[in-house]
N, C-alpha and C. Protein backbone atom coordinates (compact mmCIF):
# COMPACT_ATOMS: atom_id res chain seq x y z
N UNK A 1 -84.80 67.85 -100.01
CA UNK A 1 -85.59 69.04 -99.94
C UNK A 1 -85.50 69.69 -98.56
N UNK A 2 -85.32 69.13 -97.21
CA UNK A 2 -85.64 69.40 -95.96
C UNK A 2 -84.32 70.21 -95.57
N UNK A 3 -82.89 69.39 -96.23
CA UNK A 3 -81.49 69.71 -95.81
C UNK A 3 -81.18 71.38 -96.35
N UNK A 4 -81.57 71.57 -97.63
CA UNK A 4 -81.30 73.50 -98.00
C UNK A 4 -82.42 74.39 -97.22
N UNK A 5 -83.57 73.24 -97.11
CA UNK A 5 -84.54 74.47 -96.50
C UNK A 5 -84.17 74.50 -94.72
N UNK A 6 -83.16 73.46 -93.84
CA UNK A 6 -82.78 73.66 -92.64
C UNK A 6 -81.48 74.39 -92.59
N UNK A 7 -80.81 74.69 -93.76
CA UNK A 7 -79.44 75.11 -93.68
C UNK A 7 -80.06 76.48 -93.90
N UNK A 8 -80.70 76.90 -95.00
CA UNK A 8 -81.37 78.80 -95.10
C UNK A 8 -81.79 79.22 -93.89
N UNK A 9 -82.40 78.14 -92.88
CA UNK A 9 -82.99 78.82 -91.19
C UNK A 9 -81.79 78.70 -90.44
N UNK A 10 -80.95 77.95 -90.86
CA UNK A 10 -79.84 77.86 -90.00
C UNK A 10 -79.06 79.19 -90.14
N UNK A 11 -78.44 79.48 -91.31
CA UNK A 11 -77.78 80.66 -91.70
C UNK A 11 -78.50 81.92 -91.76
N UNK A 12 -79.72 82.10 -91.84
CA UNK A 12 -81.08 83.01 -90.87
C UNK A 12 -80.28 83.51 -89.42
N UNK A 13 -80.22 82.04 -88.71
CA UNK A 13 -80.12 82.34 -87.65
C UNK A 13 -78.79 83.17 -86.93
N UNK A 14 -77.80 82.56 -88.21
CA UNK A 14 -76.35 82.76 -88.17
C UNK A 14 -76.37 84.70 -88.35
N UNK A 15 -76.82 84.92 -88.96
CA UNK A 15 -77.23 86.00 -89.53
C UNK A 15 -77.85 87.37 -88.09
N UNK A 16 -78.38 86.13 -87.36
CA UNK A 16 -78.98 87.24 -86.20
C UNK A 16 -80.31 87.26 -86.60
N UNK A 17 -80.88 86.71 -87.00
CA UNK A 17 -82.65 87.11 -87.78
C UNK A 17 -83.64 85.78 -86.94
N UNK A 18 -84.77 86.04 -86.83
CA UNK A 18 -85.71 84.92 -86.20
C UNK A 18 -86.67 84.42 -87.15
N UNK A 19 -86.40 83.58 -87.99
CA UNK A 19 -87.01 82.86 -88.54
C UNK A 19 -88.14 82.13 -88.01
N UNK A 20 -88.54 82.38 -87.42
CA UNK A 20 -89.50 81.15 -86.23
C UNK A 20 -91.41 81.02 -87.69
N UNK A 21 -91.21 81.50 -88.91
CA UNK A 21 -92.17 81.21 -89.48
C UNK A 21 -91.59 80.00 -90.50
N UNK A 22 -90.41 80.05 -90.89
CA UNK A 22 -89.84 79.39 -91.78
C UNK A 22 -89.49 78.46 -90.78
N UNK A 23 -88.87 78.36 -89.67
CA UNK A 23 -88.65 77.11 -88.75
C UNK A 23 -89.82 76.18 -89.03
N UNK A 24 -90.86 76.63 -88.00
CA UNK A 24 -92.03 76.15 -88.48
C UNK A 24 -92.86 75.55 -89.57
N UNK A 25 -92.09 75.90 -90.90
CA UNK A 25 -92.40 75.36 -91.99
C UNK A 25 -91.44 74.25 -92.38
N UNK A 26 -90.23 73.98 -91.96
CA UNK A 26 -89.11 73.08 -91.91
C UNK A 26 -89.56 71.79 -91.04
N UNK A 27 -89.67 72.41 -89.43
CA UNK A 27 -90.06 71.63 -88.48
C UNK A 27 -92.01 70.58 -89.01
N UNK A 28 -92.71 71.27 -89.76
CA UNK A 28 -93.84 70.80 -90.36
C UNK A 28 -93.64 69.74 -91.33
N UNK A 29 -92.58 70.02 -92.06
CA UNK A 29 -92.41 69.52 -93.06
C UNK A 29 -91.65 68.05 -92.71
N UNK A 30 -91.01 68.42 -92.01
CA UNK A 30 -89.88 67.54 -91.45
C UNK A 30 -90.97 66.16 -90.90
N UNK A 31 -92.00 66.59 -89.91
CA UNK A 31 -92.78 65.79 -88.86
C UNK A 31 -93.43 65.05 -90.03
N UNK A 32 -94.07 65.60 -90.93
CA UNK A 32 -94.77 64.68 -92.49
C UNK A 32 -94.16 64.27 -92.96
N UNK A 33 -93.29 64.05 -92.81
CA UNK A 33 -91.94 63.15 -93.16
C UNK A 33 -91.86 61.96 -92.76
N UNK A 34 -91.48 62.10 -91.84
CA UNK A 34 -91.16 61.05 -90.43
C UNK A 34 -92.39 60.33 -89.94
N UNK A 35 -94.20 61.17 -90.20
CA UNK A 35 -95.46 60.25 -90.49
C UNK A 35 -95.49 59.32 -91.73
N UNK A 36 -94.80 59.84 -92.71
CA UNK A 36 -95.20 59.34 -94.05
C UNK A 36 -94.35 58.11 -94.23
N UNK A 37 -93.47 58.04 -93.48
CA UNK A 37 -92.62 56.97 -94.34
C UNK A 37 -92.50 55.84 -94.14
N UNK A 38 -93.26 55.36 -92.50
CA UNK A 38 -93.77 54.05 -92.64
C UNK A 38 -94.75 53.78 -93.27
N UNK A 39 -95.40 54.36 -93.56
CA UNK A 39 -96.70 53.98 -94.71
C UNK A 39 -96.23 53.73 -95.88
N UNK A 40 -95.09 54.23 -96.13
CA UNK A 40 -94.58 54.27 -97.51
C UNK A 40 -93.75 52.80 -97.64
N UNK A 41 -93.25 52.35 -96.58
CA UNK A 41 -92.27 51.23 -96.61
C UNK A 41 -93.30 50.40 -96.92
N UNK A 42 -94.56 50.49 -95.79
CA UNK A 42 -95.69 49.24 -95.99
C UNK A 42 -96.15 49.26 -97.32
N UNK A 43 -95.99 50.13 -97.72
CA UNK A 43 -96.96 50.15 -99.72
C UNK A 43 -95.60 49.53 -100.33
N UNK A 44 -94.72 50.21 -100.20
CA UNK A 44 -93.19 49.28 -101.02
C UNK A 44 -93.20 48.07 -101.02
N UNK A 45 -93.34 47.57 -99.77
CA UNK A 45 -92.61 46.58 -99.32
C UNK A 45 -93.48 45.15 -98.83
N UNK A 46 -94.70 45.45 -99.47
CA UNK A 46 -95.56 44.25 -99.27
C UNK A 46 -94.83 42.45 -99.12
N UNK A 47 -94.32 42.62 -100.24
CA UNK A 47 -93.69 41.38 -101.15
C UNK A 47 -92.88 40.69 -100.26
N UNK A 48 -92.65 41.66 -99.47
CA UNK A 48 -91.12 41.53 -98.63
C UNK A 48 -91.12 41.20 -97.00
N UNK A 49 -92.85 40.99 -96.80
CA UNK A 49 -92.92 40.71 -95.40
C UNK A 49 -94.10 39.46 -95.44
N UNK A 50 -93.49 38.61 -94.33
CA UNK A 50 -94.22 37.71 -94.19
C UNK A 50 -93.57 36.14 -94.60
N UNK A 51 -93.64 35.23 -94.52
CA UNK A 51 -93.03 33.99 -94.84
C UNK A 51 -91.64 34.32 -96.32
N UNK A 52 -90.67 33.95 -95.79
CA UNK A 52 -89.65 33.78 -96.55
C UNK A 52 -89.45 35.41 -97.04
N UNK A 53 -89.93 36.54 -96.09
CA UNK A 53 -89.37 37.60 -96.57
C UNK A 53 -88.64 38.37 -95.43
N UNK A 54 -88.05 39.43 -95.28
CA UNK A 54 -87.22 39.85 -94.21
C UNK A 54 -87.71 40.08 -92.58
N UNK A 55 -87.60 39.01 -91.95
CA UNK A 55 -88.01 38.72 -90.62
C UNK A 55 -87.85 40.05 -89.57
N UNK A 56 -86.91 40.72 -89.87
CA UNK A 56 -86.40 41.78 -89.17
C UNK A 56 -87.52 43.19 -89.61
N UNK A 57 -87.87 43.01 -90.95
CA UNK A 57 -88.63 44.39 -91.47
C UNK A 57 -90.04 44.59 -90.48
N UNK A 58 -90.59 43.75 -90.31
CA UNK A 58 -91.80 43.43 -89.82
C UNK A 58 -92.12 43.80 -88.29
N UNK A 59 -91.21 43.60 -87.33
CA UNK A 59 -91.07 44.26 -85.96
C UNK A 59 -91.20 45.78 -86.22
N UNK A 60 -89.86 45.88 -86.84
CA UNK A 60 -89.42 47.48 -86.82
C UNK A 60 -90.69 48.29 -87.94
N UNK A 61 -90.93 47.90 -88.41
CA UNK A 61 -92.13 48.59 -89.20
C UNK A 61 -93.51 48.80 -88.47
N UNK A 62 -93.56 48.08 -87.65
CA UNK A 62 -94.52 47.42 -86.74
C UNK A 62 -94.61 49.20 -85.54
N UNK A 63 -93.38 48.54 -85.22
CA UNK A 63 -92.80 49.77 -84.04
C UNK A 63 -93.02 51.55 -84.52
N UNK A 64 -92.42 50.96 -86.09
CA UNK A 64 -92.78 52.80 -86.34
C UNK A 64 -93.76 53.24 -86.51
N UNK A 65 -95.22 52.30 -86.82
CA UNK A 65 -96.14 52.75 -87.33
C UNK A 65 -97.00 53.20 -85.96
N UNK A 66 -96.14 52.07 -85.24
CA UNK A 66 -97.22 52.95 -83.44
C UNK A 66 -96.55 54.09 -82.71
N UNK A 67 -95.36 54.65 -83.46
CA UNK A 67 -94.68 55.53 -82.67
C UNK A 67 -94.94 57.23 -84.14
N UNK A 68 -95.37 56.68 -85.13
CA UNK A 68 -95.33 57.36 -86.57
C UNK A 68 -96.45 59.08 -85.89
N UNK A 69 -98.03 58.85 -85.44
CA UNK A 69 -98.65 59.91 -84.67
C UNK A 69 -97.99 60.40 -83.76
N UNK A 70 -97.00 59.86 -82.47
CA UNK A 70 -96.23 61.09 -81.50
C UNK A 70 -95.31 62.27 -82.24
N UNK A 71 -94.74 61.82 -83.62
CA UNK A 71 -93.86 62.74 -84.33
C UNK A 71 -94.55 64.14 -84.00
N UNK A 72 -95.50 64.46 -84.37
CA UNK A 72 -96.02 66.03 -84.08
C UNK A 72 -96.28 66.50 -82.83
N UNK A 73 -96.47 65.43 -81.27
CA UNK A 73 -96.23 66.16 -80.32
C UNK A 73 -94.75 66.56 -79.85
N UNK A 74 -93.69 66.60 -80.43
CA UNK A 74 -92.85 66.89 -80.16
C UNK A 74 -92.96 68.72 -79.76
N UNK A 75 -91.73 68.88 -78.36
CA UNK A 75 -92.13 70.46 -78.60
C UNK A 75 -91.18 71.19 -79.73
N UNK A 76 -91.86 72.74 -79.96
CA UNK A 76 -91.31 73.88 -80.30
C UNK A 76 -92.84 73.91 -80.81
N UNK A 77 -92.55 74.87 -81.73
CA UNK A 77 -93.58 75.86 -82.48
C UNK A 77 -94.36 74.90 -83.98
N UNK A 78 -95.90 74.79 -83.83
CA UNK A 78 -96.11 74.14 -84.90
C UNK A 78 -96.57 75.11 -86.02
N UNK A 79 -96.23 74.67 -87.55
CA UNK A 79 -96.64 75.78 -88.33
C UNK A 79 -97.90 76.96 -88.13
N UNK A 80 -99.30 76.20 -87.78
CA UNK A 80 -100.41 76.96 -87.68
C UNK A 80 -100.48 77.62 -86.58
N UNK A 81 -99.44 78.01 -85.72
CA UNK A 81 -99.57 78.69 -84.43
C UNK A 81 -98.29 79.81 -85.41
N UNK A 82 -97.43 79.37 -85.99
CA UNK A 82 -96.04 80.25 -86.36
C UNK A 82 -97.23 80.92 -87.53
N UNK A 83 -98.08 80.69 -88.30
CA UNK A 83 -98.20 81.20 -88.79
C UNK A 83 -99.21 82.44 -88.37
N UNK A 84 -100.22 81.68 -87.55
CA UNK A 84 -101.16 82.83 -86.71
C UNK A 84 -100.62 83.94 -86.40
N UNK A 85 -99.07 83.72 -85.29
CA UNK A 85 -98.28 85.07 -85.01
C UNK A 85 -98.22 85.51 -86.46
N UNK A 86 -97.08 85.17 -86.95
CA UNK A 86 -96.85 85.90 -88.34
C UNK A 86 -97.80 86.86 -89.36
N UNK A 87 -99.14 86.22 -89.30
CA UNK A 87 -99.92 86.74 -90.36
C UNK A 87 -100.24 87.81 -89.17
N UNK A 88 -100.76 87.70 -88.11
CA UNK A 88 -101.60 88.89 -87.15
C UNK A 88 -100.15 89.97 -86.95
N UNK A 89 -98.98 89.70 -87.26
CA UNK A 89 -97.59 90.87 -86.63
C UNK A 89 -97.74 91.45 -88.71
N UNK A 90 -97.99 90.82 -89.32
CA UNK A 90 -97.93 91.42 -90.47
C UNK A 90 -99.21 92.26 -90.95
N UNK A 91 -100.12 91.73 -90.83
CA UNK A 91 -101.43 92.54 -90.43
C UNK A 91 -101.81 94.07 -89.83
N UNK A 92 -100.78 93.79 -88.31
CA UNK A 92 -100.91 94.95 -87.60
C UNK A 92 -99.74 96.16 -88.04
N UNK A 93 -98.42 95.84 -89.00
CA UNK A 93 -97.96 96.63 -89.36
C UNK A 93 -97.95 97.23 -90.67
N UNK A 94 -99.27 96.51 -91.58
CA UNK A 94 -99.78 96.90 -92.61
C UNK A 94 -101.18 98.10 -92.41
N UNK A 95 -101.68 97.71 -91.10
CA UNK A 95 -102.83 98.65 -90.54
C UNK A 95 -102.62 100.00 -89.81
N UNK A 96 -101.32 100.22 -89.19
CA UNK A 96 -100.94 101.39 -88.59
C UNK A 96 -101.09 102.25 -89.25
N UNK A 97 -101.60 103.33 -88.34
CA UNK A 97 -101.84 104.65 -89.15
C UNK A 97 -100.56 105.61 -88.74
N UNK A 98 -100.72 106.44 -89.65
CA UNK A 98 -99.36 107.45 -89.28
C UNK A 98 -99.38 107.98 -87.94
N UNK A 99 -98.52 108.57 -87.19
CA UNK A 99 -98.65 109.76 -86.41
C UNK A 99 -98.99 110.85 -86.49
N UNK A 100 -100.57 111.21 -85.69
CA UNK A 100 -100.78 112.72 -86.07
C UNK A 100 -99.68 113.88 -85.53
N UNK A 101 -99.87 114.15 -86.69
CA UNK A 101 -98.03 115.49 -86.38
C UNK A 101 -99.17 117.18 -85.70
């Protein structure tokens, strides 16, 4: 799901256009990603840790789950700021009034 919706901002960009609302929705999407999926291994993968199960899973699962919250301080633009601009630049060019002639 993440790979067509980074290739459409990519070719956006290719294009000459600033996507920076759809980035933002990629880059969002992407970070709930990268939160979600040690949680997801730990619900999978109960069976599989602990005496006579994969010695190696258990560190590294360990590691992601304390590194899993920094994913969203990463920089660039987070959706609810891309979207604030966006909705207030769409707002203000739905509100303009004509030029008095």
């Amino acid at each position: 799901m993440l790979s067509p919706l980074s290739l459409s901002v990519a070719v956006m960009l290719q294009a000459g256009e600033t996507p920076n609302l759809e980035a933002a929705i990629v880059k969002d999407l992407g970070n709930a990603l990268e939160r979600d999926i040690p949680e997801l291994v730990r619900l999978v993968a109960p069976g599989r840790r602990g005496a006579g199960g994969n010695d190696r899973l258990e560190p590294v699962l360990a590691e992601a789950v304390l590194h899993a919250p920094s994913f969203t301080l990463r920089g660039g633009t987070r959706l609810s700021a891309a979207f604030g601009r966006g909705a207030c630049r769409a707002f203000a060019h739905t509100t303009r009034r004509p030029a008095a002639s």
